[in-house]
N, C-alpha and C. Protein backbone atom coordinates (compact mmCIF):
# COMPACT_ATOMS: atom_id res chain seq x y z
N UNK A 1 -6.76 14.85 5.25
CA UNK A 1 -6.60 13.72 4.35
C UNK A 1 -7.40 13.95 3.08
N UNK A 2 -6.60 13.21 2.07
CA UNK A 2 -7.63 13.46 0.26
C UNK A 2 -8.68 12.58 0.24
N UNK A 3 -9.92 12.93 0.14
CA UNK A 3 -10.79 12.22 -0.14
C UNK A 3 -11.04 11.12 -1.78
N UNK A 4 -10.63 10.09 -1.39
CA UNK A 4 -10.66 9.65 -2.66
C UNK A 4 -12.29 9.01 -3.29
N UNK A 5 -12.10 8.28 -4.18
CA UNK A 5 -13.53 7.20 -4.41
C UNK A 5 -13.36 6.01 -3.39
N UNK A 6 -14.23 5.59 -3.03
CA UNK A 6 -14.11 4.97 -2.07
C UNK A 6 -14.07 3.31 -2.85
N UNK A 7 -14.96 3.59 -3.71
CA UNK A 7 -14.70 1.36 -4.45
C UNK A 7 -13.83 1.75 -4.89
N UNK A 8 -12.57 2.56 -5.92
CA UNK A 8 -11.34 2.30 -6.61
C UNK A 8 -10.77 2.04 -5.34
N UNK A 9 -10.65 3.12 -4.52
CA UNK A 9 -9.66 2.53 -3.63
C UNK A 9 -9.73 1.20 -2.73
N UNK A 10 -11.10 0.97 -2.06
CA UNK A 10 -11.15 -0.85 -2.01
C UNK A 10 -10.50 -1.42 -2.58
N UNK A 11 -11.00 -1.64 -4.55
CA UNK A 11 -10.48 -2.10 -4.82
C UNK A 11 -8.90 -2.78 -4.85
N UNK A 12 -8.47 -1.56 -4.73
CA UNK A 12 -6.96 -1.18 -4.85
C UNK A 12 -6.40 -1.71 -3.17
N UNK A 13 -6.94 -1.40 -2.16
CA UNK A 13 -7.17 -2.31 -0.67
C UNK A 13 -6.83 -4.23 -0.73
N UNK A 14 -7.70 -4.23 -1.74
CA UNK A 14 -8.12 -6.01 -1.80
C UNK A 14 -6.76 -6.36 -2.60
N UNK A 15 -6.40 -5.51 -3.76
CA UNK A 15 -5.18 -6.30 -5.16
C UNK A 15 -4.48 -6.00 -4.31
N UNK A 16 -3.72 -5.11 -3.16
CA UNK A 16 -2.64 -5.15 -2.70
C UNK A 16 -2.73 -6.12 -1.35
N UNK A 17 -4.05 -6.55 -0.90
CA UNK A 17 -3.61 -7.62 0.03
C UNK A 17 -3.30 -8.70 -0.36
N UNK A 18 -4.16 -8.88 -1.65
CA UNK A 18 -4.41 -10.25 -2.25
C UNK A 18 -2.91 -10.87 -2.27
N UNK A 19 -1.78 -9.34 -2.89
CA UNK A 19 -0.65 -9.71 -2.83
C UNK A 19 0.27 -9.88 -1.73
N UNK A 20 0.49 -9.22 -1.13
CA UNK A 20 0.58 -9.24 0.30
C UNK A 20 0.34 -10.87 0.81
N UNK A 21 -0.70 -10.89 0.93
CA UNK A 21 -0.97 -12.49 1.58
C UNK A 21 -0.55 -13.62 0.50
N UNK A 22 -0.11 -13.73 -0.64
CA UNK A 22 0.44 -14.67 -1.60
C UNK A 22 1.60 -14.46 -1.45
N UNK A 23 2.60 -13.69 -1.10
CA UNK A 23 3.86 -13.31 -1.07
C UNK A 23 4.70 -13.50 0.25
N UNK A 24 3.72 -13.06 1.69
CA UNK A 24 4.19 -12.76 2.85
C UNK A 24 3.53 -13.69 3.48
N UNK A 25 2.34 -14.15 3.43
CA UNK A 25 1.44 -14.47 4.74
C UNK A 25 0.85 -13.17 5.50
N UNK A 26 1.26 -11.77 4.93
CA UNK A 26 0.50 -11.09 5.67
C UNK A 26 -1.30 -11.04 5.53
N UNK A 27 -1.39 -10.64 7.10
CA UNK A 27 -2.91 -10.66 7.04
C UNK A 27 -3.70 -8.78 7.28
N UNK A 28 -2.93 -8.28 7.31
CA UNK A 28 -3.44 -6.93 6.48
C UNK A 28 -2.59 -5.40 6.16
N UNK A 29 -2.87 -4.59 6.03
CA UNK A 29 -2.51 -3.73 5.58
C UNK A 29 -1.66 -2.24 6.75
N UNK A 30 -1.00 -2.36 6.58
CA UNK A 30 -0.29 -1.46 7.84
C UNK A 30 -0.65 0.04 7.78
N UNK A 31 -0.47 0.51 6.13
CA UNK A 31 -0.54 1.72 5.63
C UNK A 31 -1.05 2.08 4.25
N UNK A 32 -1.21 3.69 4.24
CA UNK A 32 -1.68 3.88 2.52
C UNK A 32 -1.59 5.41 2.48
N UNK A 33 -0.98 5.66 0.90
CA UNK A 33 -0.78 6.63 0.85
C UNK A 33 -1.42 7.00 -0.40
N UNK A 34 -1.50 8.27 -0.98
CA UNK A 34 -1.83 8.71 -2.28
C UNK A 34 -0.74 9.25 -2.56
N UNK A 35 -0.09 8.76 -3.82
CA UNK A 35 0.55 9.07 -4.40
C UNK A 35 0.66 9.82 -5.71
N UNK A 36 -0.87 10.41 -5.83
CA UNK A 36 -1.45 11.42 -6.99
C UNK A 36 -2.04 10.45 -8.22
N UNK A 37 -0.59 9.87 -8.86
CA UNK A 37 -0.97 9.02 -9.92
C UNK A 37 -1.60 7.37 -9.75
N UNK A 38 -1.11 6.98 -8.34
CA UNK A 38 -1.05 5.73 -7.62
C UNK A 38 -1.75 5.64 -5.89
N UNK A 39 -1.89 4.34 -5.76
CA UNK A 39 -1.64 4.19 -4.10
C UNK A 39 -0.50 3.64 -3.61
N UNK A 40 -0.33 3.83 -2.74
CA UNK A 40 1.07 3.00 -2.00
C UNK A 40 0.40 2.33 -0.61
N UNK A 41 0.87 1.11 -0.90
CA UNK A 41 0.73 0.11 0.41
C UNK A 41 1.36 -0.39 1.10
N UNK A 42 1.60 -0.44 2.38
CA UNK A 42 2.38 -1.06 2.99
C UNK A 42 1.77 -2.70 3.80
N UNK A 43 2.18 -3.99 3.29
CA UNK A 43 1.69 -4.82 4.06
C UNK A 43 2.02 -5.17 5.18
N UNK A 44 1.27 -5.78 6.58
CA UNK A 44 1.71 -6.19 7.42
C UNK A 44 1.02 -7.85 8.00
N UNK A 45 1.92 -8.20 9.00
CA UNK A 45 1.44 -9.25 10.03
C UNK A 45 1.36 -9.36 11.32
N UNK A 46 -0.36 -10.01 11.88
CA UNK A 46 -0.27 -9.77 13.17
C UNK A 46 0.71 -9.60 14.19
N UNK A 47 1.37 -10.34 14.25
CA UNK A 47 2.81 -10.50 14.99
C UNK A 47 3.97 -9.81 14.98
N UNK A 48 3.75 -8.56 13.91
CA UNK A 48 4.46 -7.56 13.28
C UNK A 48 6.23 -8.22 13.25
N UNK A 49 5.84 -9.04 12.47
CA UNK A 49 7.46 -9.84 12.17
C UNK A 49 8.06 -9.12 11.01
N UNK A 50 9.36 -8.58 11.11
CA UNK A 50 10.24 -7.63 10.07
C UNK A 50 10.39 -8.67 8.68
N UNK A 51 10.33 -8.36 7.96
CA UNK A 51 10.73 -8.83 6.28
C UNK A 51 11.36 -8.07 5.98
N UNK A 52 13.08 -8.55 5.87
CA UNK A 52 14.09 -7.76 5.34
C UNK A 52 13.77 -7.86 3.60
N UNK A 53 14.07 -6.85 3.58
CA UNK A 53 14.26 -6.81 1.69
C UNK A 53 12.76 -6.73 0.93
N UNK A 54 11.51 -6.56 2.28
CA UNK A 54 10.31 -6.43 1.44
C UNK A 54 9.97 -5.30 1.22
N UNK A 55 9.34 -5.17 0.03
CA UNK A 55 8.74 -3.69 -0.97
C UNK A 55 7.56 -3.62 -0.23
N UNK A 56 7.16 -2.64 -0.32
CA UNK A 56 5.68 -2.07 -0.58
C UNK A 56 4.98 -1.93 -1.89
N UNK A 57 3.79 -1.64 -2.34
CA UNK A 57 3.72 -1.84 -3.61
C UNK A 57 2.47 -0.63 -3.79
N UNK A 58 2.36 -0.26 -5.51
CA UNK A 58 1.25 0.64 -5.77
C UNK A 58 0.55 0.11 -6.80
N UNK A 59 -0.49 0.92 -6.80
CA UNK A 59 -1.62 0.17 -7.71
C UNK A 59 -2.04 1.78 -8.36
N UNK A 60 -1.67 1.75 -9.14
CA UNK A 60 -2.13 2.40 -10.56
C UNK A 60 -3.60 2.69 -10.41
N UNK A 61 -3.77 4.00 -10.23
CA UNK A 61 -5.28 4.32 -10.34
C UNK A 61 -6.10 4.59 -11.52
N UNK A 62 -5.46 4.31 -13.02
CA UNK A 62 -5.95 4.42 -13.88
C UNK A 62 -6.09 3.18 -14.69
N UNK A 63 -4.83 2.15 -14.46
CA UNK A 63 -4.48 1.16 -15.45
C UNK A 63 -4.96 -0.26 -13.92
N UNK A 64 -4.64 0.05 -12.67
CA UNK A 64 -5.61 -1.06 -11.43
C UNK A 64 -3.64 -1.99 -11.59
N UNK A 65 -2.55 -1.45 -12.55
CA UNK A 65 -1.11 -2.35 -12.60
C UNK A 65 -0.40 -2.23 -10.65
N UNK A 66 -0.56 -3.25 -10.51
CA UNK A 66 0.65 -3.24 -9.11
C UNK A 66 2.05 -3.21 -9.41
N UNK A 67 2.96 -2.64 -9.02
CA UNK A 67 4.26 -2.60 -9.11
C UNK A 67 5.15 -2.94 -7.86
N UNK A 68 5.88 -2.94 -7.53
CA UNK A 68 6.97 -3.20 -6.40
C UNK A 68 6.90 -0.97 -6.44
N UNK A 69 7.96 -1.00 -4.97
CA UNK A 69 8.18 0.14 -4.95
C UNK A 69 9.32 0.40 -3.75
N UNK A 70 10.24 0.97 -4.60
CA UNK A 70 11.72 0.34 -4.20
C UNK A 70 12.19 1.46 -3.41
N UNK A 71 12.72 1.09 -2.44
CA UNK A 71 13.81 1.88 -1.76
C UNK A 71 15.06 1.25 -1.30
N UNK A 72 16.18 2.17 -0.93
CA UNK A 72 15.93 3.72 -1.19
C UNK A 72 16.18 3.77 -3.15
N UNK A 73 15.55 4.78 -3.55
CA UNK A 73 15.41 5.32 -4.92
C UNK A 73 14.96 6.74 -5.12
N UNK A 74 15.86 7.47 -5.41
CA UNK A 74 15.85 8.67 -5.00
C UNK A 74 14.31 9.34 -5.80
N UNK A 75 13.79 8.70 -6.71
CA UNK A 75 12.47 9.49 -7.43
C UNK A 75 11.47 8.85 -6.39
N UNK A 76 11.51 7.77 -5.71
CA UNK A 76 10.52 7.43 -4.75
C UNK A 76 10.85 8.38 -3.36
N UNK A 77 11.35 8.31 -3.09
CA UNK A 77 11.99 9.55 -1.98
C UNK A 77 11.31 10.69 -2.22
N UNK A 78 11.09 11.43 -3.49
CA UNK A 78 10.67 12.71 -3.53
C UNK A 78 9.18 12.27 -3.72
N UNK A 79 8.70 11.04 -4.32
CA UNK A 79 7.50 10.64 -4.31
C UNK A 79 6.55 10.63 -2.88
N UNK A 80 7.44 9.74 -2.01
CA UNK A 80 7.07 10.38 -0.74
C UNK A 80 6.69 11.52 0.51
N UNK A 81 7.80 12.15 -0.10
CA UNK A 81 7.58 13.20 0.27
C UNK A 81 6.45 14.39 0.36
N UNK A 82 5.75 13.89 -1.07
CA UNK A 82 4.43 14.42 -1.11
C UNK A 82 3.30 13.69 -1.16
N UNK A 83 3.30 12.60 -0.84
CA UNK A 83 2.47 11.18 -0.51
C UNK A 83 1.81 12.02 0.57
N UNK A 84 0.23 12.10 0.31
CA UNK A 84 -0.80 12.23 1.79
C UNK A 84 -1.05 10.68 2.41
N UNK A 85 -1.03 10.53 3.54
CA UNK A 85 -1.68 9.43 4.21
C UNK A 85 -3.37 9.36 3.68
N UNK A 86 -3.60 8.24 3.51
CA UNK A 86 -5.33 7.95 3.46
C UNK A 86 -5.92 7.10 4.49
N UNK A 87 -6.48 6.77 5.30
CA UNK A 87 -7.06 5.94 6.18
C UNK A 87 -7.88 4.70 5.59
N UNK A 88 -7.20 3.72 5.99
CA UNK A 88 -7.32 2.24 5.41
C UNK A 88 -8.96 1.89 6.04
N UNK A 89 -9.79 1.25 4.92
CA UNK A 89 -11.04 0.63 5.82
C UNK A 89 -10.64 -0.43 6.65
N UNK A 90 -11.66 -0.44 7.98
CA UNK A 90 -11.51 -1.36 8.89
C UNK A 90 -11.05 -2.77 8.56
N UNK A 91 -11.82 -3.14 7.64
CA UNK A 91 -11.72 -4.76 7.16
C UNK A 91 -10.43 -4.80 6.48
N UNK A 92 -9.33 -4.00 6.12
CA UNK A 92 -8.15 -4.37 5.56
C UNK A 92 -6.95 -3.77 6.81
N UNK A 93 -7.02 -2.64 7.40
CA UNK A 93 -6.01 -2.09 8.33
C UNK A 93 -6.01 -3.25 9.65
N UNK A 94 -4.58 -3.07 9.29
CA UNK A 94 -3.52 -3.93 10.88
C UNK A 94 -3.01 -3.04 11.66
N UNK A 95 -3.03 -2.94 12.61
CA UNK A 95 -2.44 -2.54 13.59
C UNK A 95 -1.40 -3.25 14.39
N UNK A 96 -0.17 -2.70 14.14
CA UNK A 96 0.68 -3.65 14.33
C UNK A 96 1.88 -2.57 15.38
């Protein structure tokens, strides 16, 4: 796994739950990836209840901008593809 900074990425932990839980009711974070320029998040809920039609979202590691992050879209597809997993801190990862 890439070792990142550990407060940007908090940070970046907290703006994508913050959203997450204003949007979903989710209460934490399922996944995370590095996406070189970005993070990618995936939110979740205890109860691991499906949300058709919900995004995941990234947070800009230079500018802190959240975006939606759409699939399928074929430049996110190849984005993925080279996405490393990062390991979420305790206080935000769900296990679902």
């Amino acid at each position: 796994m890439r070792q990142v900074s550990s407060m940007k990425f908090e940070e970046a932990c907290e703006k994508a739950l913050d959203y997450f839980r204003k949007e979903y009711n989710d209460s934490g974070l399922r996944s995370a990836r590095d996406l070189k320029e970005s993070w990618l998040f995936e939110g979740a809920n205890e109860d691991g209840a499906v949300v058709y039609g919900k995004q995941d979202v990234t947070i800009d590691k230079k500018s802190g901008e959240l975006d939606l992050f759409y699939l399928p879209n074929e430049e996110n597809f190849k984005r993925l593809d080279e996405a490393v997993k990062i390991e979420l801190p305790e206080k935000y990862r769900i296990n679902v």
